[in-house]
N, C-alpha and C. Protein backbone atom coordinates (compact mmCIF):
# COMPACT_ATOMS: atom_id res chain seq x y z
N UNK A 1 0.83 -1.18 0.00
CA UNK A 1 0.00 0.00 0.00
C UNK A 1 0.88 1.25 0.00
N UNK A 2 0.57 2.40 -1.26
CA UNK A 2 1.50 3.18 -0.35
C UNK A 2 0.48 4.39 -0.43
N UNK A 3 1.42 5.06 0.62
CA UNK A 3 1.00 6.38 1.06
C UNK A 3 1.01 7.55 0.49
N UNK A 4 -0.06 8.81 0.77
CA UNK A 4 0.23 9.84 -0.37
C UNK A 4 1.07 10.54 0.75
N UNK A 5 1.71 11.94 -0.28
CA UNK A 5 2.20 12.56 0.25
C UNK A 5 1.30 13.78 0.52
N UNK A 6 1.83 14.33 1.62
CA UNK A 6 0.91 15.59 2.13
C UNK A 6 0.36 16.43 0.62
N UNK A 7 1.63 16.87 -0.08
CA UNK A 7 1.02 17.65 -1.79
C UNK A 7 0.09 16.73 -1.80
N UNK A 8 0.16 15.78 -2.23
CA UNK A 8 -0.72 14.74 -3.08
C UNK A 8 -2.31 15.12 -2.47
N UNK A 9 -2.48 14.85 -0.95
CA UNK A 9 -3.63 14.71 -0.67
C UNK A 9 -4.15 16.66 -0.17
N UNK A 10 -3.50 17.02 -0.67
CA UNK A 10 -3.91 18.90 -0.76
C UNK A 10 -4.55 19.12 -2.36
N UNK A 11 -3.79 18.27 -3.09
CA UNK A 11 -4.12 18.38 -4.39
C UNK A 11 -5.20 18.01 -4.82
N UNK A 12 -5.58 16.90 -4.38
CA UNK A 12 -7.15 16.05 -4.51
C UNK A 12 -8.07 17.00 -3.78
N UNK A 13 -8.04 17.41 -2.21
CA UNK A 13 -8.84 18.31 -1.85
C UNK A 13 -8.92 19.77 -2.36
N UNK A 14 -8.09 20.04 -3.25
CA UNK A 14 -8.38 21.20 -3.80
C UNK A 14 -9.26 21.21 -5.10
N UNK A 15 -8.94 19.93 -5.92
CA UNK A 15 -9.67 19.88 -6.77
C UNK A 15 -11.42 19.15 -6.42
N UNK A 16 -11.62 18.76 -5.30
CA UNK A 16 -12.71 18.23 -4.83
C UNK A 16 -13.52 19.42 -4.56
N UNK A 17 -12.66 20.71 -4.01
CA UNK A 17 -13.40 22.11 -3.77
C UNK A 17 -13.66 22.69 -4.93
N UNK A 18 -12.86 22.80 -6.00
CA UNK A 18 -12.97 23.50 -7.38
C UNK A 18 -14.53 22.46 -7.66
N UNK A 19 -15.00 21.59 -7.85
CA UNK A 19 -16.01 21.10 -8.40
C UNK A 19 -17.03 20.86 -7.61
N UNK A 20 -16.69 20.96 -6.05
CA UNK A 20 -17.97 22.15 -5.43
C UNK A 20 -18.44 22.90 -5.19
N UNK A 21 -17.32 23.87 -5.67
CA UNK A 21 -17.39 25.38 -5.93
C UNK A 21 -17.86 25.31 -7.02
N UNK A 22 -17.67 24.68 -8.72
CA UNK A 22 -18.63 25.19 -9.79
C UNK A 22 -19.98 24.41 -9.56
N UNK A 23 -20.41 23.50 -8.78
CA UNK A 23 -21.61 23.09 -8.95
C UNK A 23 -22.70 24.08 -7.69
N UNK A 24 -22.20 24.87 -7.35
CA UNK A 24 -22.89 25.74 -6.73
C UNK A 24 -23.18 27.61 -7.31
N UNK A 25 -22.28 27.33 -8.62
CA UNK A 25 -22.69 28.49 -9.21
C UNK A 25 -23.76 28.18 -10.22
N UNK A 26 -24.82 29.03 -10.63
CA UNK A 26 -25.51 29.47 -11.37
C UNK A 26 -24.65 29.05 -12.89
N UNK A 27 -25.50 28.11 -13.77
CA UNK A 27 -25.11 27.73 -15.09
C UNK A 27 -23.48 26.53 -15.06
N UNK A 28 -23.62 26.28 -13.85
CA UNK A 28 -22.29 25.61 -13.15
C UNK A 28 -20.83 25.68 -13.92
N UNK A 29 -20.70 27.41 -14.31
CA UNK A 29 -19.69 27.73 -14.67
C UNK A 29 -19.13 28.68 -14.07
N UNK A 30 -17.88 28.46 -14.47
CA UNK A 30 -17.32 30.12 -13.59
C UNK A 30 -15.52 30.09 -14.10
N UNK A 31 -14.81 31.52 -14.20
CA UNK A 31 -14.04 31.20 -14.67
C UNK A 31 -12.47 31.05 -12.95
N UNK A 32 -11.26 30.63 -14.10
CA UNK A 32 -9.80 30.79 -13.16
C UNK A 32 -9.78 31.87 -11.85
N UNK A 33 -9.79 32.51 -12.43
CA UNK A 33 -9.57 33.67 -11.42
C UNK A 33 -10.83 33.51 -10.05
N UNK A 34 -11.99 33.51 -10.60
CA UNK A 34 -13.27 33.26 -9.56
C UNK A 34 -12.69 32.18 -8.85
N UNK A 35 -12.73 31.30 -9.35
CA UNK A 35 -12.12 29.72 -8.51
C UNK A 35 -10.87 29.95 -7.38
N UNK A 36 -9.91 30.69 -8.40
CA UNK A 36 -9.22 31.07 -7.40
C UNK A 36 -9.67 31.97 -6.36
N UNK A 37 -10.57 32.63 -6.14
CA UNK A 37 -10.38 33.67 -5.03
C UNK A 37 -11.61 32.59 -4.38
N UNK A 38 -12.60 31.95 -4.77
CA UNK A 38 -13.28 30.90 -3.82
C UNK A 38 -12.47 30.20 -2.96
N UNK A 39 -10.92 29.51 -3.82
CA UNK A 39 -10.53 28.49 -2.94
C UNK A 39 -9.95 29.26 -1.67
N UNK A 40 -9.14 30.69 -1.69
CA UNK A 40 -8.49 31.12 -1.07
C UNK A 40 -10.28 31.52 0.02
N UNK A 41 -10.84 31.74 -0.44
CA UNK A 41 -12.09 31.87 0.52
C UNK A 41 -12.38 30.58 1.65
N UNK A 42 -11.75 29.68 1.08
CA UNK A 42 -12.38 28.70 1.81
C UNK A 42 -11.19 27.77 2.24
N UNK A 43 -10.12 28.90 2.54
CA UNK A 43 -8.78 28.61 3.38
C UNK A 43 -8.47 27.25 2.66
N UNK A 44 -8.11 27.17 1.07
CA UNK A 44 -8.07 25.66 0.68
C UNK A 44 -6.71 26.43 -0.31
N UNK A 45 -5.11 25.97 0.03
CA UNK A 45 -4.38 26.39 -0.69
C UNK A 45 -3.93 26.14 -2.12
N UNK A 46 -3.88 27.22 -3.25
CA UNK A 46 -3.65 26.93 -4.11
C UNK A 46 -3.04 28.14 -4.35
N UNK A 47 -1.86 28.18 -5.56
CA UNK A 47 -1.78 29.15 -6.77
C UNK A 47 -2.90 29.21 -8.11
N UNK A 48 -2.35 30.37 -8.62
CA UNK A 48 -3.28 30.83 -9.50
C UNK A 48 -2.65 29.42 -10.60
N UNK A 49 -1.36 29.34 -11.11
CA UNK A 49 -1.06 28.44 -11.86
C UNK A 49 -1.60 27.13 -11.09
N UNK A 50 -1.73 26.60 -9.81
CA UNK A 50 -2.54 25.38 -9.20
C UNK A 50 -3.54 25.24 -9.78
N UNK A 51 -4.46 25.94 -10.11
CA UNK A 51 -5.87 26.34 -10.57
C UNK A 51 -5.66 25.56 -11.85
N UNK A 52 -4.92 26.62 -12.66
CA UNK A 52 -4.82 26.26 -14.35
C UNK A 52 -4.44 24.93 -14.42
N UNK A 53 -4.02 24.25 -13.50
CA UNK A 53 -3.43 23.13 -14.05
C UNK A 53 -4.08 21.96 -13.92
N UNK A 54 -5.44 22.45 -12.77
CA UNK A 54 -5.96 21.31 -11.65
C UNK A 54 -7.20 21.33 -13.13
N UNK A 55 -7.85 22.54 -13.43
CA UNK A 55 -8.51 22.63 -14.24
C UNK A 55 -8.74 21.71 -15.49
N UNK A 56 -7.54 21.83 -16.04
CA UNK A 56 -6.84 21.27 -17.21
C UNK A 56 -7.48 19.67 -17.22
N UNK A 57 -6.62 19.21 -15.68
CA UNK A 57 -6.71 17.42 -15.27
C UNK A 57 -7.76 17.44 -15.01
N UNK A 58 -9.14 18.29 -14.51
CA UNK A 58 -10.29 17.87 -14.63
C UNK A 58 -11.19 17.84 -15.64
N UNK A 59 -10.32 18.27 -16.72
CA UNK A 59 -11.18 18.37 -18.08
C UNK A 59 -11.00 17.31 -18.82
N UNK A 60 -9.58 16.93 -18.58
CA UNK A 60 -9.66 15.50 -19.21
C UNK A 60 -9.66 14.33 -18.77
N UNK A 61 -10.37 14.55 -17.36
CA UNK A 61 -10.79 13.29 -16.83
C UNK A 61 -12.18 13.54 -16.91
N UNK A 62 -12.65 14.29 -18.05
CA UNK A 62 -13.80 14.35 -18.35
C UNK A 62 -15.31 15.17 -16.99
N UNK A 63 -14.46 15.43 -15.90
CA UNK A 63 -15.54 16.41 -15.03
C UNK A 63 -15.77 17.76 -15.35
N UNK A 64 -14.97 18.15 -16.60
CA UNK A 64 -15.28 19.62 -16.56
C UNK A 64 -15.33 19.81 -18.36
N UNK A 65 -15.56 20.98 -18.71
CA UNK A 65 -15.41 21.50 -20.08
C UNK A 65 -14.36 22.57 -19.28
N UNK A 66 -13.63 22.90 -20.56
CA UNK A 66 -12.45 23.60 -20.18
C UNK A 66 -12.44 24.28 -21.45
N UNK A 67 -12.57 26.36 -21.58
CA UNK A 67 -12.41 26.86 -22.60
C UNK A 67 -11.50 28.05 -22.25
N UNK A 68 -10.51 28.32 -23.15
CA UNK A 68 -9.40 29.60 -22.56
C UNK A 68 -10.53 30.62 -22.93
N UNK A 69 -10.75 31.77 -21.91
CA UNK A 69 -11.78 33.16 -22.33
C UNK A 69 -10.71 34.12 -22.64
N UNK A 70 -9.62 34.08 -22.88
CA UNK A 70 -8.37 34.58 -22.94
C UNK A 70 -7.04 34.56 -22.22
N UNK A 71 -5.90 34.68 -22.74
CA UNK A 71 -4.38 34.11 -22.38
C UNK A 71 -4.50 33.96 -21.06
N UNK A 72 -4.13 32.88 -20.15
CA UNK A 72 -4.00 33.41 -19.13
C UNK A 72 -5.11 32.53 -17.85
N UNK A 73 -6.80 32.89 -18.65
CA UNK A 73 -8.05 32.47 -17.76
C UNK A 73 -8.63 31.74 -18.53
N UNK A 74 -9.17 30.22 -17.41
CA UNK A 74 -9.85 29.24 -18.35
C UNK A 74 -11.57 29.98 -17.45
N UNK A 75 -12.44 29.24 -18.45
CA UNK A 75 -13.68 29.33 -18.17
C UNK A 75 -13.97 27.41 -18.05
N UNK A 76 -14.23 26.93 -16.83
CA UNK A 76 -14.57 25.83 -16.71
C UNK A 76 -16.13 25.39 -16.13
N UNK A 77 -16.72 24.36 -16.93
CA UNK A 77 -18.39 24.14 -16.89
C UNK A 77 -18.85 22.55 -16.63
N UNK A 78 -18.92 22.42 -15.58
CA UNK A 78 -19.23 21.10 -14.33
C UNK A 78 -20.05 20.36 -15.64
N UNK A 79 -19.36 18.84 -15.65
CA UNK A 79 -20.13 17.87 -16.57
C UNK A 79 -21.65 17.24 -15.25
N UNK A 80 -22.32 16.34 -15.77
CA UNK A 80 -22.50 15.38 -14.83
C UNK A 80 -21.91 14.54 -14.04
N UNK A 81 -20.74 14.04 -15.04
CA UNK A 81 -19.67 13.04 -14.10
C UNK A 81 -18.79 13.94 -12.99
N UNK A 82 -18.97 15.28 -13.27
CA UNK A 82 -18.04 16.50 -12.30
C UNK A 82 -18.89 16.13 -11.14
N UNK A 83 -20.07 16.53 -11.23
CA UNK A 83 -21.48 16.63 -10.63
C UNK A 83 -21.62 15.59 -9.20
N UNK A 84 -21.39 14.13 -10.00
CA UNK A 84 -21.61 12.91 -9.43
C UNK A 84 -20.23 13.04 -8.74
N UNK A 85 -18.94 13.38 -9.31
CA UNK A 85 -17.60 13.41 -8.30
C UNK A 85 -17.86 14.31 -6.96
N UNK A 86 -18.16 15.23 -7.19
CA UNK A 86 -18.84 16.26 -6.38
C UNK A 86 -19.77 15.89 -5.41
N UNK A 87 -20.74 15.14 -5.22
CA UNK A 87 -21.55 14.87 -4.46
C UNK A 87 -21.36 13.58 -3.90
N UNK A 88 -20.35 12.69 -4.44
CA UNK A 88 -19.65 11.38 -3.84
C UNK A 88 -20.49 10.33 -4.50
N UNK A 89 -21.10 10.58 -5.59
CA UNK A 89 -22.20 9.34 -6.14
C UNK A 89 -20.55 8.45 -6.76
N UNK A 90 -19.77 9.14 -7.66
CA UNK A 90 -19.20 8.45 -8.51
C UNK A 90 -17.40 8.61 -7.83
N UNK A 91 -16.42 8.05 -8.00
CA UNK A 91 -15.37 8.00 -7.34
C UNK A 91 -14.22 8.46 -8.63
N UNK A 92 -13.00 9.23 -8.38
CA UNK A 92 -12.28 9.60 -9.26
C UNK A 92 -10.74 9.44 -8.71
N UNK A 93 -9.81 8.50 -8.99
CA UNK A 93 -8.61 8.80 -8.19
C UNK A 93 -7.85 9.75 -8.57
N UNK A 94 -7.58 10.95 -7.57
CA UNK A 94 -6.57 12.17 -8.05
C UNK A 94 -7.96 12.84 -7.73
N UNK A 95 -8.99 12.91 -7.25
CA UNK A 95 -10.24 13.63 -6.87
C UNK A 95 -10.21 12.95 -4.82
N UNK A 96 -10.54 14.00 -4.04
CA UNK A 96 -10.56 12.98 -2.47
C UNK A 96 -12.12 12.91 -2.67
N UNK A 97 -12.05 11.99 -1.98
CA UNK A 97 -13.55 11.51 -1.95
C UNK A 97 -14.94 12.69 -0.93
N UNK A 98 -15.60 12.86 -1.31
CA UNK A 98 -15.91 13.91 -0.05
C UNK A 98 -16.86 13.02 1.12
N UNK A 99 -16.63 13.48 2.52
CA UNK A 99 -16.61 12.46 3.32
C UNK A 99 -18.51 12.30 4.05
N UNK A 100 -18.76 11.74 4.71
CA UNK A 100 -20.14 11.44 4.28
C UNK A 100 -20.53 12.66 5.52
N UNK A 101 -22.05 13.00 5.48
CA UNK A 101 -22.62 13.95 6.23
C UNK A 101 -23.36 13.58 7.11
């Protein structure tokens, strides 16, 4: 079995917040920069390049649409499978699981 490393499991919870942060906006989109100042809202550490990159790996693990709105800022838009990662229906490794209520 092995173990993550502290990055590792900051990384999953950050991207577990990014896709409960867009499924709580209106049209479940929103762009880089918004995301970023949510996560820093919700004491969950990232860089602005953290963002772009976490973005990226959730687009092609198919939870997100991912469109540049110009150099710099993506505009990202919660699939269903984002949706289902998000609410713990469906499981994603490199996503933390969110823990039950």
């Amino acid at each position: 079995m092995t173990h993550k490393t502290f990055a590792e499991r900051m990384r999953e919870d950050r991207r577990l917040v990014l896709l409960r942060l867009l499924a709580e906006q209106n049209g479940y989109r929103a762009n880089s920069s918004t995301l970023h100042a949510g996560l820093h809202h919700m004491a969950v550490a990232g860089s602005r390049d953290d963002v772009l990159t976490d973005l990226t790996w959730l687009g092609e693990q198919g939870l997100l649409r991912v469109s540049e709105a110009v150099p710099g800022v993506l505009v990202a838009e919660l699939t269903q499978r984002g949706q289902d990662v998000a609410t713990g229906m469906t499981f994603v490794p490199g996503v933390r699981r969110p823990s039950a209520r």
